[in-house]
PDB file of N, CA and C in Angstrom:
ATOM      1  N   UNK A   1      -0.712  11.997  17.415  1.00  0.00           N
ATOM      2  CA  UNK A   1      -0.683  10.728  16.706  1.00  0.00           C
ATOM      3  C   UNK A   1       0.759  10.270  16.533  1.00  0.00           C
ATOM      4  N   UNK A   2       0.925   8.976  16.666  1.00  0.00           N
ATOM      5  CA  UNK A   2       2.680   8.618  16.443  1.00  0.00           C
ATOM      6  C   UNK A   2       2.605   8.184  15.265  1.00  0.00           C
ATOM      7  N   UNK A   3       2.823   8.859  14.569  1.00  0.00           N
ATOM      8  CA  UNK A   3       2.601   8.147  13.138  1.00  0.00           C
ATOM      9  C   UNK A   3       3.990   6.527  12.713  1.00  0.00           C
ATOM     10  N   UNK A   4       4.374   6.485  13.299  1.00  0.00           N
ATOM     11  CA  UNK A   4       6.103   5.587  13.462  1.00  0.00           C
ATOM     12  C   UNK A   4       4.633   4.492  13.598  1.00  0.00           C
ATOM     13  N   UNK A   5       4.381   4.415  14.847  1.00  0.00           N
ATOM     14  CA  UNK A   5       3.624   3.603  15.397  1.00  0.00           C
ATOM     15  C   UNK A   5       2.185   2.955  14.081  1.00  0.00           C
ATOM     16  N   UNK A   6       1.973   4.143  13.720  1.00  0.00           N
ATOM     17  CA  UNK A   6       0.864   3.720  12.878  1.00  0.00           C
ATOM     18  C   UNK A   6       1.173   3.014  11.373  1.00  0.00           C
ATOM     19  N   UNK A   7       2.532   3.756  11.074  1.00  0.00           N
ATOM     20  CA  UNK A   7       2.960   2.839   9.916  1.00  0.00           C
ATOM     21  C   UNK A   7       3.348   1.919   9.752  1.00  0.00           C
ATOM     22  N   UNK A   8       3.856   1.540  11.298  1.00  0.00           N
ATOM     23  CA  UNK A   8       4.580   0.144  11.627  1.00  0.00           C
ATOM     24  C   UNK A   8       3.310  -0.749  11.506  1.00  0.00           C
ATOM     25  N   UNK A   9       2.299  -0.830  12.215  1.00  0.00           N
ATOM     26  CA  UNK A   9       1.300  -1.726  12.213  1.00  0.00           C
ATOM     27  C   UNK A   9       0.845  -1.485  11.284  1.00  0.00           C
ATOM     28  N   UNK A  10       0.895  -0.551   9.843  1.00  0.00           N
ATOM     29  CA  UNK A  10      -0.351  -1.017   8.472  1.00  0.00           C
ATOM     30  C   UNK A  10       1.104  -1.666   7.786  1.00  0.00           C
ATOM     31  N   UNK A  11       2.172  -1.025   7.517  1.00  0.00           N
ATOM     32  CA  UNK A  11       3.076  -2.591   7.003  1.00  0.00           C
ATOM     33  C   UNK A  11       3.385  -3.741   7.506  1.00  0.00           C
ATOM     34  N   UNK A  12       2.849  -4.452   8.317  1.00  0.00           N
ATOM     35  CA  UNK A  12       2.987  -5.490   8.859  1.00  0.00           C
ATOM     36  C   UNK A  12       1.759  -6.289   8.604  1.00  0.00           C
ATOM     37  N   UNK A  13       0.537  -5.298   8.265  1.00  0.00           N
ATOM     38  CA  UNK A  13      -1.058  -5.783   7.749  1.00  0.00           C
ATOM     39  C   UNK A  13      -0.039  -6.435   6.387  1.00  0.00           C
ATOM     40  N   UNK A  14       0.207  -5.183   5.250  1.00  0.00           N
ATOM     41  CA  UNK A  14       0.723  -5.339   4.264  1.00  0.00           C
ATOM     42  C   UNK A  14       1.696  -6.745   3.622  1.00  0.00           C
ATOM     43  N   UNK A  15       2.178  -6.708   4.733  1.00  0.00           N
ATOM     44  CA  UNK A  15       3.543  -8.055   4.584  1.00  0.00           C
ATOM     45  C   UNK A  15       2.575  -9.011   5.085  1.00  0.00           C
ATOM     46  N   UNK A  16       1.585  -9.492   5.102  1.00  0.00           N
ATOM     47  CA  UNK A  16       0.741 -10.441   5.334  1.00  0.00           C
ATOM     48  C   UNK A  16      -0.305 -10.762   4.427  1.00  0.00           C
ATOM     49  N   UNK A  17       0.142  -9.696   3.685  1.00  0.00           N
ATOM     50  CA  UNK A  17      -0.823  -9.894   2.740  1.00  0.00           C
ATOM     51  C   UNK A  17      -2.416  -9.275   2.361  1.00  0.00           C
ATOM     52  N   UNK A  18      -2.707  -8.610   3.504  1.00  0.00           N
ATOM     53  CA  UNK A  18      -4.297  -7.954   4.272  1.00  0.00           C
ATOM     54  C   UNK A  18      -4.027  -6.951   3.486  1.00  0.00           C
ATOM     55  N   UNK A  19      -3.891  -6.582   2.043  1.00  0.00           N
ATOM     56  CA  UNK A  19      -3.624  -5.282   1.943  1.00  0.00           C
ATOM     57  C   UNK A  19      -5.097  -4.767   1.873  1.00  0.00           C
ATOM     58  N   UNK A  20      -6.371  -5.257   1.319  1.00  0.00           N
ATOM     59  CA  UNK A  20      -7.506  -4.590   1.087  1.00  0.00           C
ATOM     60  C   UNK A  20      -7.757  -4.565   2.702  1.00  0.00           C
ATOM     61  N   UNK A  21      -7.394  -5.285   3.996  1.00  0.00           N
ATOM     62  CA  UNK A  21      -7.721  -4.691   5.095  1.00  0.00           C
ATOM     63  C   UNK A  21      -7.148  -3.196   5.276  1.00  0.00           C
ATOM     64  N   UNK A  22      -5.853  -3.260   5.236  1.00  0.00           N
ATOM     65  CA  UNK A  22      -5.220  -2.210   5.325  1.00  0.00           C
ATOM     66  C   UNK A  22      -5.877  -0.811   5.211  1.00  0.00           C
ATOM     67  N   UNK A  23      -5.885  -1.082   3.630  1.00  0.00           N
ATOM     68  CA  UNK A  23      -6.717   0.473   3.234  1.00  0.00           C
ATOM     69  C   UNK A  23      -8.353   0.332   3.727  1.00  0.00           C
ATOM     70  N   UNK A  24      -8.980  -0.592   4.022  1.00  0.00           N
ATOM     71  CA  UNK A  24     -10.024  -0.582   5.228  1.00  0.00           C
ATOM     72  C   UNK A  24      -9.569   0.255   6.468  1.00  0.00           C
ATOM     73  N   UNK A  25      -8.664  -0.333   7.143  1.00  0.00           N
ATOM     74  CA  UNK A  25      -8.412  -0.006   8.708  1.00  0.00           C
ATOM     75  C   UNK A  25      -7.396   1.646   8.850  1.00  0.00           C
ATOM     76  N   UNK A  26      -6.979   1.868   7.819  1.00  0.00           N
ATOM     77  CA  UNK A  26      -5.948   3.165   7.511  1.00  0.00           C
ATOM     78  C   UNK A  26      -6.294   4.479   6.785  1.00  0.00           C
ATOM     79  N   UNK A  27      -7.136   4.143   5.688  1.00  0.00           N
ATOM     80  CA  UNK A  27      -7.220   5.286   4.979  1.00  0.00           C
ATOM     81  C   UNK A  27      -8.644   6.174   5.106  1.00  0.00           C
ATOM     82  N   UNK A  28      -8.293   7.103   4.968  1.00  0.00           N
ATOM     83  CA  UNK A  28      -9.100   8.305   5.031  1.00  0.00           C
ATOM     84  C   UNK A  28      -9.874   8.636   3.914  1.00  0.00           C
ATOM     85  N   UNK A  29     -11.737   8.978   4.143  1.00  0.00           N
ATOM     86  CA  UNK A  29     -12.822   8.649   3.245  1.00  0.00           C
ATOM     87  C   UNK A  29     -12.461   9.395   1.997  1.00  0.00           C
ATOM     88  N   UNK A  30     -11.321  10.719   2.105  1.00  0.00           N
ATOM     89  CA  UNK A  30     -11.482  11.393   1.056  1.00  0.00           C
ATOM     90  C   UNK A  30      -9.452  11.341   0.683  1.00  0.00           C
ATOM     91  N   UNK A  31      -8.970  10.069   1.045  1.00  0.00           N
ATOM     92  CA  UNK A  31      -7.499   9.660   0.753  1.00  0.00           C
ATOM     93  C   UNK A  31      -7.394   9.779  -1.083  1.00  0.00           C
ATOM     94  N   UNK A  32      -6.372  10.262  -1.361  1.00  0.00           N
ATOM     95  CA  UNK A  32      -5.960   9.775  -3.035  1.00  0.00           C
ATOM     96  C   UNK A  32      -4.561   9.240  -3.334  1.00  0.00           C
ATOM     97  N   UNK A  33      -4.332   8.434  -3.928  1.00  0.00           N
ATOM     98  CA  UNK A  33      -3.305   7.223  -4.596  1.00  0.00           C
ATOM     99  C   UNK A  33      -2.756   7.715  -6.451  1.00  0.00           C
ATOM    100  N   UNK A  34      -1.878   7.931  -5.903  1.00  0.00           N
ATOM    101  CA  UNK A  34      -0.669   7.455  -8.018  1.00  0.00           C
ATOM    102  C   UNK A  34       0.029   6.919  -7.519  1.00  0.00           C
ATOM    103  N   UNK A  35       0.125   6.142  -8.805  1.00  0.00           N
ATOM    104  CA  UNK A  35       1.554   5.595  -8.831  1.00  0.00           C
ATOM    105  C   UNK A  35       2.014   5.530  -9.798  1.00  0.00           C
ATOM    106  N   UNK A  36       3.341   4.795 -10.407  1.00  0.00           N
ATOM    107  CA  UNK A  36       4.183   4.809 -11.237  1.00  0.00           C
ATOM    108  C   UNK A  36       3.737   4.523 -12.470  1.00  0.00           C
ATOM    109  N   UNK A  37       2.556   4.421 -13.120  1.00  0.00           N
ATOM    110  CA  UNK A  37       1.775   3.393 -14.236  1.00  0.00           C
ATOM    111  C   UNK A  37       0.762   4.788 -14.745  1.00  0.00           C
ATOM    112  N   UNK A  38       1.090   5.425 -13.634  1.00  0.00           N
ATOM    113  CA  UNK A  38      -0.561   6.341 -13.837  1.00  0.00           C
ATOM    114  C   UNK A  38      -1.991   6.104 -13.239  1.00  0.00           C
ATOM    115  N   UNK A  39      -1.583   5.546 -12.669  1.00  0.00           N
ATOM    116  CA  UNK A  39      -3.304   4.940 -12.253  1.00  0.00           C
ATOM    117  C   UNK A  39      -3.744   5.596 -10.829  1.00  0.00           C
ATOM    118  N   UNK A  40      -4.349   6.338 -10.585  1.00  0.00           N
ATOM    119  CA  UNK A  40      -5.020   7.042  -9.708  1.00  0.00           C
ATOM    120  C   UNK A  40      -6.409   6.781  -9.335  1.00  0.00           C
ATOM    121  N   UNK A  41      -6.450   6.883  -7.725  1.00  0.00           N
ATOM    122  CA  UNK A  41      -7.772   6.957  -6.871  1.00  0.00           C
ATOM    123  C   UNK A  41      -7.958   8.031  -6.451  1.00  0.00           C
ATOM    124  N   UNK A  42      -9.274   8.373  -6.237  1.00  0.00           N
ATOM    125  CA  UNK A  42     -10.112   9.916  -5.557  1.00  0.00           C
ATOM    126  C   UNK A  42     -10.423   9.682  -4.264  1.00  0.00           C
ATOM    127  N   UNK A  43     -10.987   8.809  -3.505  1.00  0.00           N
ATOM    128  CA  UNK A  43     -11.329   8.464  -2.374  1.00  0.00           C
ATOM    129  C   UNK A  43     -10.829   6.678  -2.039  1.00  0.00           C
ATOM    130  N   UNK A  44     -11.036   6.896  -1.006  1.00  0.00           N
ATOM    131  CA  UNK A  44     -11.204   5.478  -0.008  1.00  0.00           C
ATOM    132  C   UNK A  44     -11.682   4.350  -0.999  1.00  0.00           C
ATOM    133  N   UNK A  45     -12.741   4.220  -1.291  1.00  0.00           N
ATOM    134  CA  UNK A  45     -13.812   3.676  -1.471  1.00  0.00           C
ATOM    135  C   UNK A  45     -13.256   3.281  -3.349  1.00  0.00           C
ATOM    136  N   UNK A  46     -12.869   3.610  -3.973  1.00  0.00           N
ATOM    137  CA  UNK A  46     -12.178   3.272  -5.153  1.00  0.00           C
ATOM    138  C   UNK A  46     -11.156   2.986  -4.877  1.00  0.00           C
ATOM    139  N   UNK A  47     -10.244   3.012  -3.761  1.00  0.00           N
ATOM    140  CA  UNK A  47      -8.762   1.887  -3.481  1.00  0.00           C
ATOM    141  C   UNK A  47      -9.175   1.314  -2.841  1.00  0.00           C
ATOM    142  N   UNK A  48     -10.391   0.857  -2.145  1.00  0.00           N
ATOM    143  CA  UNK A  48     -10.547  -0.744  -1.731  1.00  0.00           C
ATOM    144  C   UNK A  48     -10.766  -1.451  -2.836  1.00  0.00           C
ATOM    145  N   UNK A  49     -12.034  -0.950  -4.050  1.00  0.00           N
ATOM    146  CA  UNK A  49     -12.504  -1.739  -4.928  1.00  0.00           C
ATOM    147  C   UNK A  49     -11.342  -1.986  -5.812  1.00  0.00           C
ATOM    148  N   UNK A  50      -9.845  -0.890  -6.392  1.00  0.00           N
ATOM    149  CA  UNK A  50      -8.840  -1.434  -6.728  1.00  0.00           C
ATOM    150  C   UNK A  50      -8.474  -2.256  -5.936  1.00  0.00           C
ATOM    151  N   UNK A  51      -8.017  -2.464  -5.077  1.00  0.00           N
ATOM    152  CA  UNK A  51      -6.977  -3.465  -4.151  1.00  0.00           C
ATOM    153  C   UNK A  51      -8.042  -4.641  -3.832  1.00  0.00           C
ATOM    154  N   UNK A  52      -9.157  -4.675  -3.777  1.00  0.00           N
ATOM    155  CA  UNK A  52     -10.091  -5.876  -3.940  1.00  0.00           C
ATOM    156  C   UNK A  52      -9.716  -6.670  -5.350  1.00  0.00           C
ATOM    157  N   UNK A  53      -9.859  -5.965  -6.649  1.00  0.00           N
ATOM    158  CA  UNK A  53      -9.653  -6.485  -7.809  1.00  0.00           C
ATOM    159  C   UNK A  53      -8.303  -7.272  -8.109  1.00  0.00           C
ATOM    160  N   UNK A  54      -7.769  -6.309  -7.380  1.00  0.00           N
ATOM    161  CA  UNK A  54      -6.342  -6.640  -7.566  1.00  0.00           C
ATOM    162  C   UNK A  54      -5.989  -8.229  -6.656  1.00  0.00           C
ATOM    163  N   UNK A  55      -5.989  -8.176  -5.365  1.00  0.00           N
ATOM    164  CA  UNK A  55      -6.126  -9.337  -4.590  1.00  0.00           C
ATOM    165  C   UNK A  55      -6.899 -10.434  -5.569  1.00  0.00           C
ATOM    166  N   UNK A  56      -7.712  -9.812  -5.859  1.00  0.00           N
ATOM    167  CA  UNK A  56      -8.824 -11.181  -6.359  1.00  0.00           C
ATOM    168  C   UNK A  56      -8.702 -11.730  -7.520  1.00  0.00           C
ATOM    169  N   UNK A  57      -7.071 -11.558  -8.394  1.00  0.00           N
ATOM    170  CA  UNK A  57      -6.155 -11.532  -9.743  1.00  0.00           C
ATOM    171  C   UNK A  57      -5.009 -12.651  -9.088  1.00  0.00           C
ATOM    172  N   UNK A  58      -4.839 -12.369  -8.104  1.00  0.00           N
ATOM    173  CA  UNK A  58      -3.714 -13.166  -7.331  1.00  0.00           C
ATOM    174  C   UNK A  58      -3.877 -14.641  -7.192  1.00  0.00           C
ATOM    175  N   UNK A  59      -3.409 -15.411  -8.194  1.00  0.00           N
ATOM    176  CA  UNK A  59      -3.080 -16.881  -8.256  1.00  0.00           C
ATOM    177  C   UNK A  59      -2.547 -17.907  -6.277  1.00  0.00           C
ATOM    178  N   UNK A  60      -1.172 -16.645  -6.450  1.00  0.00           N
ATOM    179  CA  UNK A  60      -0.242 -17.513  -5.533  1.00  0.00           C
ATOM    180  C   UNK A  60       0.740 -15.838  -4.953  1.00  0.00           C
ATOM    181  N   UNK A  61       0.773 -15.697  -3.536  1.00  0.00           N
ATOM    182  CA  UNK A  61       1.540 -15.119  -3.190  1.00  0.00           C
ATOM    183  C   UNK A  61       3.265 -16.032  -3.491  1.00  0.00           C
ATOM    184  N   UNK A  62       3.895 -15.429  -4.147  1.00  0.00           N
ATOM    185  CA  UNK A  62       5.514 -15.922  -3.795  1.00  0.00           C
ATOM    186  C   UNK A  62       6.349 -15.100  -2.338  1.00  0.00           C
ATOM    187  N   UNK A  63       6.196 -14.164  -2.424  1.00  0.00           N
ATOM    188  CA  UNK A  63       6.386 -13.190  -1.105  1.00  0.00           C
ATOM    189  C   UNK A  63       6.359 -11.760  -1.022  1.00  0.00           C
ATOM    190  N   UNK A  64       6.278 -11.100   0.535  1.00  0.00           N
ATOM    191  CA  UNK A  64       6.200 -10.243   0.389  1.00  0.00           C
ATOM    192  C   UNK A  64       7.403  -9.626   1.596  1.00  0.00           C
ATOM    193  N   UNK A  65       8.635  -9.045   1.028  1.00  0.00           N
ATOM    194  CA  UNK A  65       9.302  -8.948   1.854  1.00  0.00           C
ATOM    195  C   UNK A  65       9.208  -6.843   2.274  1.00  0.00           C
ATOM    196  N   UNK A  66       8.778  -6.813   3.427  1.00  0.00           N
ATOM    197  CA  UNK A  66       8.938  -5.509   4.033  1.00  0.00           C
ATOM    198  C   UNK A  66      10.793  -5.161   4.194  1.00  0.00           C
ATOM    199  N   UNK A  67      10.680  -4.383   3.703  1.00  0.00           N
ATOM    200  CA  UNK A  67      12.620  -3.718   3.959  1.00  0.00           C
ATOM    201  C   UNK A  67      12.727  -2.950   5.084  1.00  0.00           C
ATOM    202  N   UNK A  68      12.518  -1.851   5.044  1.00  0.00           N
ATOM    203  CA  UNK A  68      12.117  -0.790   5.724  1.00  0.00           C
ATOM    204  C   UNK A  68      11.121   0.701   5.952  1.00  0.00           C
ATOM    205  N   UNK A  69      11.126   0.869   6.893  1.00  0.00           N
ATOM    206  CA  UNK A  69      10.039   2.044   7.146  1.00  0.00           C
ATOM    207  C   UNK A  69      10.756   3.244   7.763  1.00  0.00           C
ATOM    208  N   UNK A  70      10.563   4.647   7.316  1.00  0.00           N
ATOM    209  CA  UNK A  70      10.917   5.656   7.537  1.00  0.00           C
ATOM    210  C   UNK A  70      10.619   6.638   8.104  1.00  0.00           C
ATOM    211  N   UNK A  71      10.072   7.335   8.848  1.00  0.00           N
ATOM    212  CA  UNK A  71       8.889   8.294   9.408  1.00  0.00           C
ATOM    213  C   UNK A  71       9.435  10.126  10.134  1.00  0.00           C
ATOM    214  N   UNK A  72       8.991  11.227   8.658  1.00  0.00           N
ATOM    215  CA  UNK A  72       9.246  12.018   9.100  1.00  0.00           C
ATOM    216  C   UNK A  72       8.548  12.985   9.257  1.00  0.00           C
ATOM    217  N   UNK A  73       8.029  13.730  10.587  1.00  0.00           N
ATOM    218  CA  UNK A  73       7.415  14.306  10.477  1.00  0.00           C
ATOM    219  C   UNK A  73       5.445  13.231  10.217  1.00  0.00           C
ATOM    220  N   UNK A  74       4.615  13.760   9.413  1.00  0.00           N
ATOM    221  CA  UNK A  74       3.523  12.952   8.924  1.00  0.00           C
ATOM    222  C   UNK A  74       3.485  12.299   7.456  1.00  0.00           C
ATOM    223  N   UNK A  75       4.597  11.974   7.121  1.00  0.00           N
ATOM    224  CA  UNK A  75       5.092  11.327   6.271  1.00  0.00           C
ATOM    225  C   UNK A  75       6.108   9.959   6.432  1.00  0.00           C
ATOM    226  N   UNK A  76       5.599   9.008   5.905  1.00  0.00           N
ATOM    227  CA  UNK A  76       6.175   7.844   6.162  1.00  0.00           C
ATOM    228  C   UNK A  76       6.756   7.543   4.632  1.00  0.00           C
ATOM    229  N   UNK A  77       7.543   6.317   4.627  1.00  0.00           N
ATOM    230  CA  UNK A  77       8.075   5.869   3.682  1.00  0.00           C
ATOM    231  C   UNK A  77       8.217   4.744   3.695  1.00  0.00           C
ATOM    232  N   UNK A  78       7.480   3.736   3.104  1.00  0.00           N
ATOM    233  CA  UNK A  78       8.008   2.169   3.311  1.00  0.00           C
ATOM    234  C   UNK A  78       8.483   1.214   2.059  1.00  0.00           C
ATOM    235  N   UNK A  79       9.290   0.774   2.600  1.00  0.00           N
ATOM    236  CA  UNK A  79       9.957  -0.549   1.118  1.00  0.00           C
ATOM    237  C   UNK A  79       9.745  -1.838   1.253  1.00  0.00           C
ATOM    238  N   UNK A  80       8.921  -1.905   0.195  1.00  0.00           N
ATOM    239  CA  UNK A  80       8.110  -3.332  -0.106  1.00  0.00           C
ATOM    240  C   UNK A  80       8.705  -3.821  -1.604  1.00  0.00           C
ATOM    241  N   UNK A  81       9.158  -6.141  -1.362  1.00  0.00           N
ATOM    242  CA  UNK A  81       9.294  -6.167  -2.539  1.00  0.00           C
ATOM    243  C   UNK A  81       8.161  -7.211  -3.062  1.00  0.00           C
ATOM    244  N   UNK A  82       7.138  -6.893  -3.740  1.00  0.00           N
ATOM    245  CA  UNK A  82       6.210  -7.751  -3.907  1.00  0.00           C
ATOM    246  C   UNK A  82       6.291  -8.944  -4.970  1.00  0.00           C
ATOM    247  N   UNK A  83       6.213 -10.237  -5.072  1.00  0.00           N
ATOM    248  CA  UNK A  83       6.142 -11.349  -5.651  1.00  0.00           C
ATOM    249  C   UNK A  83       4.877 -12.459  -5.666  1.00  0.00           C
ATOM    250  N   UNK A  84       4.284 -12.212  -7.018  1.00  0.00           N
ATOM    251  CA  UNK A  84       2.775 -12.744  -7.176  1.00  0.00           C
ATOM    252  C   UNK A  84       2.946 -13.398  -8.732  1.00  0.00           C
ATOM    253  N   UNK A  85       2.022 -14.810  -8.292  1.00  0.00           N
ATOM    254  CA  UNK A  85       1.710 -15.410  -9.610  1.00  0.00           C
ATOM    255  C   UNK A  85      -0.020 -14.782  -9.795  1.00  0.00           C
ATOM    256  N   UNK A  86       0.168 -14.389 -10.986  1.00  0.00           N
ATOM    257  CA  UNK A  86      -1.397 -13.779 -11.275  1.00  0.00           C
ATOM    258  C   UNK A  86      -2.314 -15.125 -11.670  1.00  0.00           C
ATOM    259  N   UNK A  87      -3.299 -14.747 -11.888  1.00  0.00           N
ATOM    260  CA  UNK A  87      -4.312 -15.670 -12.607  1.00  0.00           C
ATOM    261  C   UNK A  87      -4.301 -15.611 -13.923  1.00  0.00           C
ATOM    262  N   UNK A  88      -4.062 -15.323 -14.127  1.00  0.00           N
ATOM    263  CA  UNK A  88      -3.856 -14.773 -15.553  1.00  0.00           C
ATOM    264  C   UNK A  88      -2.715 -14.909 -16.574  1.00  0.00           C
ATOM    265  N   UNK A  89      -2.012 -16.289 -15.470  1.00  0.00           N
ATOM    266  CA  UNK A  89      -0.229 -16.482 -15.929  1.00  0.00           C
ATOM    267  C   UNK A  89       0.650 -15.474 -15.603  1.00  0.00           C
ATOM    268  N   UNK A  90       0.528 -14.361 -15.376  1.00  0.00           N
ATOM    269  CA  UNK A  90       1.393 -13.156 -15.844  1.00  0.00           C
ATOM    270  C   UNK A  90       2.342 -13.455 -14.400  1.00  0.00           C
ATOM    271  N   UNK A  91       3.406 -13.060 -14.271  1.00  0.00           N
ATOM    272  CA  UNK A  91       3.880 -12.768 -13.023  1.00  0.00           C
ATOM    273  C   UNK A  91       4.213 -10.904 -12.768  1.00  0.00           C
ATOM    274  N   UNK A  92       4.021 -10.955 -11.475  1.00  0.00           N
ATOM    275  CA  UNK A  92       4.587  -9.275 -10.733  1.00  0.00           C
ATOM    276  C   UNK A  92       5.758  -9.467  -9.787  1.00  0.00           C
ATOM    277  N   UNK A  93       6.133  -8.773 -10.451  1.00  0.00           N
ATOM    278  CA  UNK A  93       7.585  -8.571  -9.565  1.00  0.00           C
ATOM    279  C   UNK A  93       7.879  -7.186  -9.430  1.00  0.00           C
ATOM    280  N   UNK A  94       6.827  -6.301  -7.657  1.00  0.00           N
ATOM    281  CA  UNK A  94       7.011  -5.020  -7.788  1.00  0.00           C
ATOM    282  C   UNK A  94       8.438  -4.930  -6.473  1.00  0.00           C
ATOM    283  N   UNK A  95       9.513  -3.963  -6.866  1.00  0.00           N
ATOM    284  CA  UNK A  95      10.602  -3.672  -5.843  1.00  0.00           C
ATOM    285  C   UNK A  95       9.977  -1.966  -5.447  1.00  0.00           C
ATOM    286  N   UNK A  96       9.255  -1.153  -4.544  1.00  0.00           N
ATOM    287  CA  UNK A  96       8.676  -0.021  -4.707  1.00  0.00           C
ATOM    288  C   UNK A  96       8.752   0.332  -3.316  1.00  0.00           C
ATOM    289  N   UNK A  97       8.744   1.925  -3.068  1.00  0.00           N
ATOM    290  CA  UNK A  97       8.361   2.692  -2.203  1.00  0.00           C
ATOM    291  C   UNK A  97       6.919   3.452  -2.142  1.00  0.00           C
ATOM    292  N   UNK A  98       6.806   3.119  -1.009  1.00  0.00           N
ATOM    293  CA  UNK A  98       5.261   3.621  -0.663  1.00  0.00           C
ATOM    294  C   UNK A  98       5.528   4.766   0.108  1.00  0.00           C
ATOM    295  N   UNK A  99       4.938   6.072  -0.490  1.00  0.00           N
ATOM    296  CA  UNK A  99       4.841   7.196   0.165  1.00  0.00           C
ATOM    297  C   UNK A  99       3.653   7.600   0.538  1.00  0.00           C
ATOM    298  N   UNK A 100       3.559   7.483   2.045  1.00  0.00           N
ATOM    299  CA  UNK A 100       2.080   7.913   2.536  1.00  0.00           C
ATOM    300  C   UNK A 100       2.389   9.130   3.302  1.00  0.00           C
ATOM    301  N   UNK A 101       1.476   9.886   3.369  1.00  0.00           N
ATOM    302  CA  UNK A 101       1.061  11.420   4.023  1.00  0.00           C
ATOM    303  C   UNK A 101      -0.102  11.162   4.989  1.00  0.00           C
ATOM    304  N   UNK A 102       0.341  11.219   6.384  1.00  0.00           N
ATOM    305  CA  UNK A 102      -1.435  10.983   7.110  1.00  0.00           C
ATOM    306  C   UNK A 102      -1.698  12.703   7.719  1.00  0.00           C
ATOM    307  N   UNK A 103      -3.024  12.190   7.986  1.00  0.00           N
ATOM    308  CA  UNK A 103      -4.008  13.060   8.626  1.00  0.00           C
ATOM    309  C   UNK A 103      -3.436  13.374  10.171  1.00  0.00           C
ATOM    310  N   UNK A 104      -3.743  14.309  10.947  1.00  0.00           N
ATOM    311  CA  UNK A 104      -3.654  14.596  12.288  1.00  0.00           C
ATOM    312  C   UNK A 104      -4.716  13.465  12.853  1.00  0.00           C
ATOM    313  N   UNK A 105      -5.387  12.759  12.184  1.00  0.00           N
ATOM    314  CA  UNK A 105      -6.297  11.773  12.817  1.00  0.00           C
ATOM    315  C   UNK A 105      -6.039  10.312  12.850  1.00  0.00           C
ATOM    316  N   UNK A 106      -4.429  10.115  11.986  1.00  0.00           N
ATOM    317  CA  UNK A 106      -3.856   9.268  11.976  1.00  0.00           C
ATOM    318  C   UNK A 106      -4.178   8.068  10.809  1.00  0.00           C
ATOM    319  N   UNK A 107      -5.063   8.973  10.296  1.00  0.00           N
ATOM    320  CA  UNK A 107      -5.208   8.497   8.717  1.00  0.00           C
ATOM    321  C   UNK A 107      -4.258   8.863   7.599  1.00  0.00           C
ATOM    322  N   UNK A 108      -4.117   7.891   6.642  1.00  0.00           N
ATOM    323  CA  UNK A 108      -3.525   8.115   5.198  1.00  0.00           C
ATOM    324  C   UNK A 108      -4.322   8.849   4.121  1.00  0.00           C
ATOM    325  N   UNK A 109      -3.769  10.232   3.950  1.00  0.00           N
ATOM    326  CA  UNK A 109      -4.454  11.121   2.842  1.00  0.00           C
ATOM    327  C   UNK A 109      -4.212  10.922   1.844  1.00  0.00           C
ATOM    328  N   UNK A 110      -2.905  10.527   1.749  1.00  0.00           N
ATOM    329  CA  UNK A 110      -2.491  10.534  -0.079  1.00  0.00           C
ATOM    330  C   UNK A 110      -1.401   9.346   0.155  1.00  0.00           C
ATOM    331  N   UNK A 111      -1.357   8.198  -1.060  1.00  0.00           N
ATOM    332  CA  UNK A 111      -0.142   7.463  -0.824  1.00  0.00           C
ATOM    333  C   UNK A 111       0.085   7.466  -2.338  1.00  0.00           C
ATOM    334  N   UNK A 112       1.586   7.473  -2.444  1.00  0.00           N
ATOM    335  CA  UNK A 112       2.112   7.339  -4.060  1.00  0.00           C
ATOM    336  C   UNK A 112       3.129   6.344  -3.869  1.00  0.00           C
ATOM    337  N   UNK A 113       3.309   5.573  -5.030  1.00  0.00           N
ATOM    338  CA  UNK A 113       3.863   4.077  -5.301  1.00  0.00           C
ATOM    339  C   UNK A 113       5.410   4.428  -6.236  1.00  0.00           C
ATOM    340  N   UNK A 114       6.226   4.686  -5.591  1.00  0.00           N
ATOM    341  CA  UNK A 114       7.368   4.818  -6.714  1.00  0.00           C
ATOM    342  C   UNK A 114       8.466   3.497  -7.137  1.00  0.00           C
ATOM    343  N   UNK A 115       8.623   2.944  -8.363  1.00  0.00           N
ATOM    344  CA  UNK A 115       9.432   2.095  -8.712  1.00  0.00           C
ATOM    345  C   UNK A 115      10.855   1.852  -8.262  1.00  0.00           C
ATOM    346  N   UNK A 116      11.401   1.193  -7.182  1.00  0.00           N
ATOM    347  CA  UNK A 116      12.339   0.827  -6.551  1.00  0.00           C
ATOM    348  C   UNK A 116      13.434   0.551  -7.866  1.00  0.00           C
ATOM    349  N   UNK A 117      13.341  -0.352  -8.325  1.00  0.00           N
ATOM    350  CA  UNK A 117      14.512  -0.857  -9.259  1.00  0.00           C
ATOM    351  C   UNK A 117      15.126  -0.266 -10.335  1.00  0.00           C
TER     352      UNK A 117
END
């Protein structure tokens, strides 16, 4: 598996915005997620329905700028700075690293969200 290859094409889903495709087309049935807040997933199937909820909170993309991607070994690293008007008035302004771990099958087992700024 080239994993370079595979992370390149799910951050580029990402910077478009497809993130509930993403974890559709990437992650693995028994994948798990933390991040910086505490908030944790067990499988697949509870980070679509997060990242569904979440998308479906989203007023107005302001942007989403991809920085860079890192890839060592089956571990990737990518820097995302996210900018969203919520529905809810609130604004997000995440600056974060995404640490994903894939599978020999070229799936994402575990991804953790660490606070950039």
């Amino acid at each position: 598996m080239d994993i370079k290859s595979l992370a390149t094409e799910m951050d580029s889903i990402v910077a478009q915005g497809a993130i509930v495709d993403a974890v559709k087309q990437f992650f693995a049935e028994d994948s798990t997620t933390s991040d910086y807040n505490g908030v944790a997933t067990t499988n697949k199937q509870q980070m679509v329905e997060k990242m569904e909820g979440f998308a479906g909170a989203i007023a107005q993309v302001n942007g989403i700028t991809h920085h860079h991607t890192i890839v060592d070994g089956n571990v990737s690293a990518s820097e995302f700075t996210f900018d969203f008007n919520m529905k809810d008035d609130s604004k997000i302004y995440w600056h974060e690293i995404i640490r994903r771990i894939w599978n020999e099958n070229g799936e994402v087992v575990q991804e953790e969200y660490f606070n950039a700024e």
